[in-house]
Every structure is written in C-alpha cells, then in structure tokens.
C-alpha atoms as a PDB file:
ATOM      1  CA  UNK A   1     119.442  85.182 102.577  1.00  0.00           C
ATOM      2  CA  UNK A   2     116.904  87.057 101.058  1.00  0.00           C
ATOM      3  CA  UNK A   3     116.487  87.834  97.124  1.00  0.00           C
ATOM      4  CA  UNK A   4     117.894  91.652  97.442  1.00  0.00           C
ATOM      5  CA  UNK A   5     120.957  90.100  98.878  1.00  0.00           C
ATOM      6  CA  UNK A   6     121.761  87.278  96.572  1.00  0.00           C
ATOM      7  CA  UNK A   7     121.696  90.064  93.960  1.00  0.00           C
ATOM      8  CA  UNK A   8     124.190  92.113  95.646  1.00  0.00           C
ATOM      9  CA  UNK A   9     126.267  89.323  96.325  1.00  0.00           C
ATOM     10  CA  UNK A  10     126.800  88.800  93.034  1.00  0.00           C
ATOM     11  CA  UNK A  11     127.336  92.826  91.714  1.00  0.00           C
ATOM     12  CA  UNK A  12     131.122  92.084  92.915  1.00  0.00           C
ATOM     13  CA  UNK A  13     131.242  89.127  90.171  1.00  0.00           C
ATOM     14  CA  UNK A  14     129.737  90.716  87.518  1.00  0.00           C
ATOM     15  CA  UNK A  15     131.859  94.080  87.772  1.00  0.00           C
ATOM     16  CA  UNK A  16     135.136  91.798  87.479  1.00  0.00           C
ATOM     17  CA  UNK A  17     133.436  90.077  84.297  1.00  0.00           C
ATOM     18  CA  UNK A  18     133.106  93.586  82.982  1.00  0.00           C
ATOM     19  CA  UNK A  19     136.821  94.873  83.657  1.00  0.00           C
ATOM     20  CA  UNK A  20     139.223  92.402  83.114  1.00  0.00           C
ATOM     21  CA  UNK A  21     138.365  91.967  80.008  1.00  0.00           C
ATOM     22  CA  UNK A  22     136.226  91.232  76.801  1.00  0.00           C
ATOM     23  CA  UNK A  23     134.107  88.169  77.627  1.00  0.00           C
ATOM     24  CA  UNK A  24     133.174  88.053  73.531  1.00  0.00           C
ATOM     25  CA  UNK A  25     133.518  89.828  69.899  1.00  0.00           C
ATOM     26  CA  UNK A  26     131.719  92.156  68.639  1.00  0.00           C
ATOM     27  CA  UNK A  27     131.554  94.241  65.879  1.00  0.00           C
ATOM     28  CA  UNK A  28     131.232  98.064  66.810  1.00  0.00           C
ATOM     29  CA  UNK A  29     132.853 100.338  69.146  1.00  0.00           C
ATOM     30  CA  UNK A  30     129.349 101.889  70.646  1.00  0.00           C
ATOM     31  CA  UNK A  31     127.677  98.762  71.958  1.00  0.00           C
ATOM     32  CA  UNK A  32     123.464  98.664  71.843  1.00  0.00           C
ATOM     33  CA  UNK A  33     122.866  98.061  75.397  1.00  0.00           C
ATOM     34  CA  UNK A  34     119.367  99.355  74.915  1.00  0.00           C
ATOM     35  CA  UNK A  35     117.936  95.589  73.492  1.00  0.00           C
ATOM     36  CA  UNK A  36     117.241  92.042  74.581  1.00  0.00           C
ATOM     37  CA  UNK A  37     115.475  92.757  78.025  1.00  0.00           C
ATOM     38  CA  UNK A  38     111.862  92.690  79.054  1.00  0.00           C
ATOM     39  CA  UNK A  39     111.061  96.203  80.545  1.00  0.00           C
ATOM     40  CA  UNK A  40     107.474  94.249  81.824  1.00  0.00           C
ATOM     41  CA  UNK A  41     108.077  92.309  84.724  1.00  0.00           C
ATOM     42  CA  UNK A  42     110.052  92.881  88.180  1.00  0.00           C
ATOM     43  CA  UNK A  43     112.837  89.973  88.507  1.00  0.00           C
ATOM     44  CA  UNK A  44     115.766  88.218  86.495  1.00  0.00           C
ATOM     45  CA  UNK A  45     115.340  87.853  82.896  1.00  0.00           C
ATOM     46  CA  UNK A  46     118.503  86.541  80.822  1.00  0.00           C
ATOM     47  CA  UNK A  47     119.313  85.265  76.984  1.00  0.00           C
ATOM     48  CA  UNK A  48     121.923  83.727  75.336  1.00  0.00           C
ATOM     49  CA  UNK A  49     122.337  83.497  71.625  1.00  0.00           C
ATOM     50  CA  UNK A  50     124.647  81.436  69.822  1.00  0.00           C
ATOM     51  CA  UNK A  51     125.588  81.472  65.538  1.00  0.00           C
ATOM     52  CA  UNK A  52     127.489  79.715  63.420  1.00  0.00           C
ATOM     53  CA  UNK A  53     128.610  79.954  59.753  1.00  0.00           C
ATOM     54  CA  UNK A  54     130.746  77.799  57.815  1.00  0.00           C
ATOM     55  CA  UNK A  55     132.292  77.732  54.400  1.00  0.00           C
ATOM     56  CA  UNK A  56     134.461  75.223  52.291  1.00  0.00           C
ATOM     57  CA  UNK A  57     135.414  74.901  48.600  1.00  0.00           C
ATOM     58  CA  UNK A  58     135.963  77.978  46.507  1.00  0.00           C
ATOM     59  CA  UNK A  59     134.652  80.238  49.299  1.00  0.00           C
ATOM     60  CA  UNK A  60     136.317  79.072  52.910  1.00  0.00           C
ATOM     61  CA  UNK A  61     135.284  80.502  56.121  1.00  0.00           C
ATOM     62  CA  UNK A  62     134.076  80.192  59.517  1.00  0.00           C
ATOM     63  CA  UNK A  63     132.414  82.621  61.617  1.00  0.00           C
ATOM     64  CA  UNK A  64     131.598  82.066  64.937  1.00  0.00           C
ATOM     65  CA  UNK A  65     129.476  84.414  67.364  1.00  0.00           C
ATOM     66  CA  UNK A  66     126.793  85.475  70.439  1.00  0.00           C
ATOM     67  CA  UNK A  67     125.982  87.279  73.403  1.00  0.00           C
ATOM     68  CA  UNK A  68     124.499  86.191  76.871  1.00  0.00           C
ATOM     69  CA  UNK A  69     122.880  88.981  78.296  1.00  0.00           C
ATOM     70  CA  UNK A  70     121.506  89.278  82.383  1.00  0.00           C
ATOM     71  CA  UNK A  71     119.394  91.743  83.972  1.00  0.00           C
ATOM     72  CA  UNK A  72     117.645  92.307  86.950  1.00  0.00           C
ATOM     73  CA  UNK A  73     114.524  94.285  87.707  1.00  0.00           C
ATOM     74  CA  UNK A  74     112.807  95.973  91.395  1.00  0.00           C
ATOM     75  CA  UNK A  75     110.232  98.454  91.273  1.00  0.00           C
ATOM     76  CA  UNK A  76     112.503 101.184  90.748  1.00  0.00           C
ATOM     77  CA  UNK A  77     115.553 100.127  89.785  1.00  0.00           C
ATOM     78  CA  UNK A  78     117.214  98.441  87.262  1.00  0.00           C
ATOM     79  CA  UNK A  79     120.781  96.634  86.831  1.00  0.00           C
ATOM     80  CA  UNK A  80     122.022  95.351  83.577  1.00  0.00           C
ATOM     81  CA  UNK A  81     125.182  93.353  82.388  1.00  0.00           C
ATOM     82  CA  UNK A  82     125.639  92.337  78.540  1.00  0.00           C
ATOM     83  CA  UNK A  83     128.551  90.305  76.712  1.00  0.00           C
ATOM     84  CA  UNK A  84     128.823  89.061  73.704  1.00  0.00           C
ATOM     85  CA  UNK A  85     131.438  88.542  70.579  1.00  0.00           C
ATOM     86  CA  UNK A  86     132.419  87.199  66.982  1.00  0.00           C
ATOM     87  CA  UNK A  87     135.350  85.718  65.813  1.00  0.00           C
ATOM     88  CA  UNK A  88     136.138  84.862  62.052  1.00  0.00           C
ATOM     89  CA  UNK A  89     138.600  83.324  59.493  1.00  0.00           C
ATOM     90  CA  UNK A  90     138.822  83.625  56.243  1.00  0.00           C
ATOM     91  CA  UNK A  91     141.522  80.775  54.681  1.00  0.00           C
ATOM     92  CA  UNK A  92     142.930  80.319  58.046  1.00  0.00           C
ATOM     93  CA  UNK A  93     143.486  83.980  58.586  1.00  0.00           C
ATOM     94  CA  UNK A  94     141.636  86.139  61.247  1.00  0.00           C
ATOM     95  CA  UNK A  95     139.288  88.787  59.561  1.00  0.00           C
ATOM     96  CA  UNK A  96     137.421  89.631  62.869  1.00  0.00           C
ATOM     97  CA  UNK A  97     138.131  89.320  66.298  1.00  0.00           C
ATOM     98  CA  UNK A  98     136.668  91.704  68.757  1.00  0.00           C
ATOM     99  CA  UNK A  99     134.819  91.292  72.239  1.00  0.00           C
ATOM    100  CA  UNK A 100     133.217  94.043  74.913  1.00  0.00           C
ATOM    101  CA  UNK A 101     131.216  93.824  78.160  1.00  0.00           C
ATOM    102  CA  UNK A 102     129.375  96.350  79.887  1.00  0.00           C
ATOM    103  CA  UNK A 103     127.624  97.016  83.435  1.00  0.00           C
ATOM    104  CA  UNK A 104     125.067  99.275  83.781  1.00  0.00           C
ATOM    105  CA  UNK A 105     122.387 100.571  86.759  1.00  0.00           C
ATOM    106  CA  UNK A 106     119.267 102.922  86.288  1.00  0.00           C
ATOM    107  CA  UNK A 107     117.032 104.460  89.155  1.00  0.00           C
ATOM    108  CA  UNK A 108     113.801 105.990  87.903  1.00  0.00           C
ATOM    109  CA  UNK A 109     113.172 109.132  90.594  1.00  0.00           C
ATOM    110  CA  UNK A 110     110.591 110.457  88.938  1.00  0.00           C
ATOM    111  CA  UNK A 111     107.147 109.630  85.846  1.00  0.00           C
ATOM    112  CA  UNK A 112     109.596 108.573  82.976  1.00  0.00           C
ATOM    113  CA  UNK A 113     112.595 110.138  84.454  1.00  0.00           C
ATOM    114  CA  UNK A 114     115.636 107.846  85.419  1.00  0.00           C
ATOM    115  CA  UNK A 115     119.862 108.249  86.079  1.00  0.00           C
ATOM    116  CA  UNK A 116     122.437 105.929  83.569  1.00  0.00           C
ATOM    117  CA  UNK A 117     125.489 105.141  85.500  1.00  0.00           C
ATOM    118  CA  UNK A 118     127.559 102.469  83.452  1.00  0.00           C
ATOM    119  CA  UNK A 119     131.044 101.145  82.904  1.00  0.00           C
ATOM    120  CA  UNK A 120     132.355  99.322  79.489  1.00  0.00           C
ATOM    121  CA  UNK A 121     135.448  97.673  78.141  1.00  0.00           C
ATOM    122  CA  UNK A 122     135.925  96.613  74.622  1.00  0.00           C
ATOM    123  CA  UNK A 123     138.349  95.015  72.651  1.00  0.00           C
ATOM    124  CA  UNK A 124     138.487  94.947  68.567  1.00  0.00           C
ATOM    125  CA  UNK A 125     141.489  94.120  66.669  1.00  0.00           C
ATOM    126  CA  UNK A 126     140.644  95.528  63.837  1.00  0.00           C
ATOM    127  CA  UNK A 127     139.880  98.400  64.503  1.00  0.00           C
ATOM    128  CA  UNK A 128     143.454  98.701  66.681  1.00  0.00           C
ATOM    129  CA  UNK A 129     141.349  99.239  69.384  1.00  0.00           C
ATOM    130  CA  UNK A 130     143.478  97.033  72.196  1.00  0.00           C
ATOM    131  CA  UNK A 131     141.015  98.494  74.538  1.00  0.00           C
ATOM    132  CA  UNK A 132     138.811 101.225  74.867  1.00  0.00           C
ATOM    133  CA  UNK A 133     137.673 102.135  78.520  1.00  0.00           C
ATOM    134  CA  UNK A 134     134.442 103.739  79.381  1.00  0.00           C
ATOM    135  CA  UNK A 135     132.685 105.342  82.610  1.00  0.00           C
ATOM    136  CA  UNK A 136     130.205 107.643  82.764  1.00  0.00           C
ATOM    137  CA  UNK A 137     126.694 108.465  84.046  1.00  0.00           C
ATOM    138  CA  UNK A 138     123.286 110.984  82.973  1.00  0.00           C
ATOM    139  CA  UNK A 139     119.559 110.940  82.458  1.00  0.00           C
ATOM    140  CA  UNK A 140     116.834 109.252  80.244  1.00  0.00           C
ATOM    141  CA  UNK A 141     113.461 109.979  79.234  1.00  0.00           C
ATOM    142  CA  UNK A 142     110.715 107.949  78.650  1.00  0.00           C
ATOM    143  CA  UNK A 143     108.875 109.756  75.844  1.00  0.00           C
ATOM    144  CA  UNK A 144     106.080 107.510  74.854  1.00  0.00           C
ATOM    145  CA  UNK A 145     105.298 103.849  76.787  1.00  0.00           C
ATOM    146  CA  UNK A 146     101.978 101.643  75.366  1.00  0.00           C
ATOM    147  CA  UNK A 147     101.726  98.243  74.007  1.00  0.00           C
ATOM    148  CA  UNK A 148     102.163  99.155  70.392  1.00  0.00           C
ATOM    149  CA  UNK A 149     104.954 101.610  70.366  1.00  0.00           C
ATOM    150  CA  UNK A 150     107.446 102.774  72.619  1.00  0.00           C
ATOM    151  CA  UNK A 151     110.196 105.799  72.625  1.00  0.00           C
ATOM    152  CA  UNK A 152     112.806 106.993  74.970  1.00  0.00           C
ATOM    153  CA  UNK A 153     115.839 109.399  74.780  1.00  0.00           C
ATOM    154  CA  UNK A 154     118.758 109.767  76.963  1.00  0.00           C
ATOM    155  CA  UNK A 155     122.308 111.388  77.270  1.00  0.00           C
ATOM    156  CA  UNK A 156     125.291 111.199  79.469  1.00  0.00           C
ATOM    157  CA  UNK A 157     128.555 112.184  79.890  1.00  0.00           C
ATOM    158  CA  UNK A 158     131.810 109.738  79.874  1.00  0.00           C
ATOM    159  CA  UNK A 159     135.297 109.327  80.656  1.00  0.00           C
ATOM    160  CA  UNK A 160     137.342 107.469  77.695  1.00  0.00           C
ATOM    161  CA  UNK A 161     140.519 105.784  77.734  1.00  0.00           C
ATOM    162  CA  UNK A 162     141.426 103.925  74.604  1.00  0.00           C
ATOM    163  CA  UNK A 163     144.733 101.965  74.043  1.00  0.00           C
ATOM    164  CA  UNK A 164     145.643 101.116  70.377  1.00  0.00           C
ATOM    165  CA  UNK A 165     147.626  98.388  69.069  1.00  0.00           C
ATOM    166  CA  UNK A 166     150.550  98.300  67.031  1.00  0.00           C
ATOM    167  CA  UNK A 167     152.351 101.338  68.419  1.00  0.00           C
ATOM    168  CA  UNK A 168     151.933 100.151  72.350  1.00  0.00           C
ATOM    169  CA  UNK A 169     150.827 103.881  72.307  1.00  0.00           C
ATOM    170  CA  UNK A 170     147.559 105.443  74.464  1.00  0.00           C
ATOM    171  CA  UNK A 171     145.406 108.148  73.708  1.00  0.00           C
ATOM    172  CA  UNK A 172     144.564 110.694  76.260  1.00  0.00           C
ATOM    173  CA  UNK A 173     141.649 110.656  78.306  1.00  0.00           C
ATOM    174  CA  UNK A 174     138.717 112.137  76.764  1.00  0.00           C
ATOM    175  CA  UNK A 175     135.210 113.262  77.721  1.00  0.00           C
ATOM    176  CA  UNK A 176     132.570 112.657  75.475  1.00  0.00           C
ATOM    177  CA  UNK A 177     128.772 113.254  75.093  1.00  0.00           C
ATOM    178  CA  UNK A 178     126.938 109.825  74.284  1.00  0.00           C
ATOM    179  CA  UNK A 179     123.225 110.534  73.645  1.00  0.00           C
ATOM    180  CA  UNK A 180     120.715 107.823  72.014  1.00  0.00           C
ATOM    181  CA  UNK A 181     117.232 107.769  70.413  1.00  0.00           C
ATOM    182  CA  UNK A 182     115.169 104.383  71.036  1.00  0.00           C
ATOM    183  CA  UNK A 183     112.091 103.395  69.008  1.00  0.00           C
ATOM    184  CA  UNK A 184     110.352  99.649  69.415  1.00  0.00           C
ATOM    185  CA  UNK A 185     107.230  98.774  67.383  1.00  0.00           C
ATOM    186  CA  UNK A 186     105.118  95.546  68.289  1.00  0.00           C
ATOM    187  CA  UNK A 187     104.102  94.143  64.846  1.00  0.00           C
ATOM    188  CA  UNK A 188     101.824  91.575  66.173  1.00  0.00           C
ATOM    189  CA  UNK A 189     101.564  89.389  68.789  1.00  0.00           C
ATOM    190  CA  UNK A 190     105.339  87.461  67.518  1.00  0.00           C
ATOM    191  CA  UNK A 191     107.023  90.317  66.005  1.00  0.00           C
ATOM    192  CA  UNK A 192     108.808  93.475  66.842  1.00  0.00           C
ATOM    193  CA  UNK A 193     111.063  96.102  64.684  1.00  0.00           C
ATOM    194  CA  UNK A 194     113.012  98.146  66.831  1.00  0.00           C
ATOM    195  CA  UNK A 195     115.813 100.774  65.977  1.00  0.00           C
ATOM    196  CA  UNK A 196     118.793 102.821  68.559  1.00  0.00           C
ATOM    197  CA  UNK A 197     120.880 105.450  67.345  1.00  0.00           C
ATOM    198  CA  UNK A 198     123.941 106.854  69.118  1.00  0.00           C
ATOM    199  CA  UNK A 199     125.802 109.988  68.685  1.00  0.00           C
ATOM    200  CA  UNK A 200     129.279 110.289  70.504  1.00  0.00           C
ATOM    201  CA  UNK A 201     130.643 113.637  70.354  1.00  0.00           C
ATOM    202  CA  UNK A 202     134.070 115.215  72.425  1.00  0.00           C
ATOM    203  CA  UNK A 203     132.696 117.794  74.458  1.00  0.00           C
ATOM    204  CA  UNK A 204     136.157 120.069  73.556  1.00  0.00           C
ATOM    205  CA  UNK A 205     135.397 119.257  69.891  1.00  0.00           C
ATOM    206  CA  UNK A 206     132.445 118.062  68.108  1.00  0.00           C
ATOM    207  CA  UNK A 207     133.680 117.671  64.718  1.00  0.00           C
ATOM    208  CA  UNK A 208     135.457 114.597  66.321  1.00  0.00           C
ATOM    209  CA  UNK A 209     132.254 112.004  66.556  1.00  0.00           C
ATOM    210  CA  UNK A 210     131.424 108.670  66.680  1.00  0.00           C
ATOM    211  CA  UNK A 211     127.825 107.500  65.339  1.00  0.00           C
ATOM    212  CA  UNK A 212     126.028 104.598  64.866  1.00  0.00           C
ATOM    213  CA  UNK A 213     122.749 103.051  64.058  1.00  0.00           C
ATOM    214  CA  UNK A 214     120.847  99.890  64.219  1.00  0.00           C
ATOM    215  CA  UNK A 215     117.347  98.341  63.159  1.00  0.00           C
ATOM    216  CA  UNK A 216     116.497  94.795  64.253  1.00  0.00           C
ATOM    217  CA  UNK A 217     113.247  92.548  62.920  1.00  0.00           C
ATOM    218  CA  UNK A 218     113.118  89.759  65.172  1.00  0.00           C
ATOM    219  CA  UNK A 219     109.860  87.022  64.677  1.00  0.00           C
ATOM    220  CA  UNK A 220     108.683  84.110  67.214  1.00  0.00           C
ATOM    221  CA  UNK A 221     109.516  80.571  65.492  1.00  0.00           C
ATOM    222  CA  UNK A 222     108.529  78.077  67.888  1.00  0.00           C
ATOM    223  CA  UNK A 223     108.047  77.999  72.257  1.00  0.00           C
ATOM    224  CA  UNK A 224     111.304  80.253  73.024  1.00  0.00           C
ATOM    225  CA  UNK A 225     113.000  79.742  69.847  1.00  0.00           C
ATOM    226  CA  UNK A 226     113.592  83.105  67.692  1.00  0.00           C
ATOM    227  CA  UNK A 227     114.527  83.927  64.116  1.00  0.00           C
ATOM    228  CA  UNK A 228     115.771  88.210  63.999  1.00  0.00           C
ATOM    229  CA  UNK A 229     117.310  90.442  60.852  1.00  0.00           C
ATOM    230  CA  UNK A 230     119.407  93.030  61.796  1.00  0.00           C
ATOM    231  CA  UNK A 231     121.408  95.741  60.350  1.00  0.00           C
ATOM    232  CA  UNK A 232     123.833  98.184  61.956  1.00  0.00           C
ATOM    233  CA  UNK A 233     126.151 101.048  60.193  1.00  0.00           C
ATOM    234  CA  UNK A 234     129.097 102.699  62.380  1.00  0.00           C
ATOM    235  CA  UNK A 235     131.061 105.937  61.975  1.00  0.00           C
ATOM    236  CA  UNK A 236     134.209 107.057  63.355  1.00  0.00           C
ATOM    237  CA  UNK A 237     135.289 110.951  61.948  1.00  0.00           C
ATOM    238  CA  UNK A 238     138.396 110.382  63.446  1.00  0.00           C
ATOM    239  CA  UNK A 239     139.234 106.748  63.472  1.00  0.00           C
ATOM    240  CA  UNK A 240     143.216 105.179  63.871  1.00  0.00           C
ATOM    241  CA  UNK A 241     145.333 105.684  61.174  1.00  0.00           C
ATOM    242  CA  UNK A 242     144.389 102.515  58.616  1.00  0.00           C
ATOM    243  CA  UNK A 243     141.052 102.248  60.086  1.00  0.00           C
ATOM    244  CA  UNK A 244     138.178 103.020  57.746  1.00  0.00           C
ATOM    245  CA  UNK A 245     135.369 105.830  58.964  1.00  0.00           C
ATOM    246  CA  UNK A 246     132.065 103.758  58.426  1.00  0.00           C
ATOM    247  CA  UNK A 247     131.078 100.347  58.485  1.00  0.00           C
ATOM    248  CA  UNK A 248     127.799  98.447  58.175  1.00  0.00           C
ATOM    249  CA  UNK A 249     126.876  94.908  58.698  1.00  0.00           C
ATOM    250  CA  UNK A 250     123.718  92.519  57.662  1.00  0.00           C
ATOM    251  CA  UNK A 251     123.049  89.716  59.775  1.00  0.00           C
ATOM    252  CA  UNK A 252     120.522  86.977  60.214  1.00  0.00           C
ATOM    253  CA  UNK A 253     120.294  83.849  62.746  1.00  0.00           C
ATOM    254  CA  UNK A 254     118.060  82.273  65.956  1.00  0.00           C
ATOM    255  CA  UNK A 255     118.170  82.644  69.284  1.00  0.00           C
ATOM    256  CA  UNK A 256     116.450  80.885  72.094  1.00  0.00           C
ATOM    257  CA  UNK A 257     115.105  83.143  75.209  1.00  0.00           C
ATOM    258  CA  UNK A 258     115.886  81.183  78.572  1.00  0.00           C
END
C-alpha cells in the first residue's frame, strides 16, 4: 500500500473522531485551527501537549488540560485534524468542562490562493453550549510568506447548528461569515510570537457576532521540549441567556513536539 493510500485509509477514522463527539475541553467557541503545524515540509507532522495545575490549602483546585494535533502535507494539498480540552474543579465542583474537534482540507489552485472546506463539533458546559455544529467551506490568501514574517487572510461561509443545555431546546440553523487575519513573527532562531483573529458574523444580521483573538509567545527549552505564553479574549453579542459576552484567558505551560 502506498503512502497516499494509508492516508486515505485513515480520513474515515478521523472524520468519526471529529463527529461523535468532543475528544477534549476547551475554552472558546471559535477554535484557532490556524497554529501548531509546520507549513515547511511535505509529510505528517503531529504534537501533543499535556498541563497540569494543582491547588490545596486555602486555595483548592485542579485543572487539567491539552490538545494532540495531526496533519498531513503533499505538494498541494493539505489535511488537518485538531483536538484538545480542559477540565477543572474548584472545591470539588466543576468550573470548566468543555471539549471540540475539528477536520479540515485545503487545496492551493493557484500562487497563494487555496479552498477551506472544514467540519467542527464542540462541546462547553458553560457556556450551555451542549453542542454547536459546524460545516462550511471558502478561500485564503497568502499575503506575505519569508522566513521572518508571515501573513495570510481567509473567509468562508458555514452552516451552524447549536444545541443548548438546560432547556433540551435547539437553535435554528444559521449561516454565518467566519473570516480570520493570521500574523507569525520568527524572533530568533527559538522563538516565535504569533497572533489569529476571527470575526463570525450572521449573514441575515451582523449585529449578531462572535469575535475572538489570540497572541501566543512560545520559546525552545531543550531538544523538542517547549515553554509558550498565550492569551486569548472571546466575544459573543448574543450569547445564551446567563452566559456572559466576553471572556479572556492567560495561560502558561510546556509542550513537547513529537
């Protein structure tokens, strides 16, 4: 069997992985799946990054979290699959619990020019999101490419189905706009700063919008060991009813590149 079809033996696996359900936590309804690939070489690249944080005395708490992410490259193509999560307790009671995967192909046709085709589940209790359901499919463009700094845009269209909890209750299916701004700067040889923003509008009403951005600093420690920063900020104009609009989370931790 040749390399080409060992990979497409396994697209039936990894779409499963992606539908029945959240494979890990995580913290924000539009999920970065922008970060944590090499865009260099042709091939399978994959990482998995693991954190722990634990608490006891007058503060008690344990947070658990990571992702495991899996790509494969050809010359002009691209397929992607990302999961990760966080769960967390707070004197034994839950204050986050979410999870999301996501599947996702591009085909550049063209210099810098390439289709998005994608599919997503996610899963956050919190935000009484039970699950919210997304398929959808556009265009990127690679605006700048060079060893120092690169810069792409993109923007798509999607089908949404979300199902809240609490009232056993779905909202209707939607069609949104999802459009993103990437920028990656290569500090040095062992660091990077990189930042995504997404902006989620209903194409019947753009006043109802979901946004969110994030900025990561992530340093070289030792062979494939990492140490990154990151900070992310969320907003929902129309969220559920008891759900805040905005959010924003600091985080630190290490990661090991496999």
């Amino acid at each position: 069997m040749t390399h080409r079809a060992r990979w497409f033996a396994l697209i039936p696996a990894l779409t499963a992985l992606v539908l029945t359900g959240p494979v890990r936590p995580c913290p924000a309804q539009i999920v970065n799946t922008l970060r944590g690939f090499s865009d260099e070489e042709p091939g399978f690249d994959g990482e998995l990054s693991l954190y722990m944080d634990l608490a006891q005395g007058n503060t008690e708490y344990q947070e658990f979290s990571g992702s495991l992410t899996f790509q494969w490259k050809g010359r002009r193509q691209r397929v992607r699959v990302l999961s990760s999560g966080r769960w967390k307790t707070a004197r034994g009671e839950d204050v986050a619990n979410a999870s999301s995967g996501h599947l996702r192909h591009n085909w550049w046709f063209a210099h810098r020019w390439g289709t998005i085709v994608f599919v997503q589940n996610q899963h956050d209790r919190f935000q009484r999101l039970k699950s919210r359901f997304l398929l959808g499919g556009g265009l990127r463009w690679d605006l700048h490419r060079s060893r120092a700094f690169d810069a792409f845009v993109g923007m798509t269209t999607m089908l949404e189905n979300e199902r809240l909890e609490g009232d056993g209750r779905s909202e209707p299916r939607r069609q949104r706009m999802s459009s993103f701004l990437s920028l990656l700067f290569d500090l040095n040889d062992h660091a990077t700063f990189d930042m995504v923003a997404f902006y989620q509008p209903r194409w019947a009403d753009f006043s109802d919008f979901r946004s969110s951005l994030q900025a990561r600093l992530k340093t070289d420690v030792v062979a494939q060991l990492y140490f990154e920063l990151n900070f992310s900020h969320r907003y929902d104009s129309r969220p559920p009813e008891g759900v805040k609009r905005d959010d924003w989370t600091l985080r630190t931790g290490l990661g090991m590149k496999f």
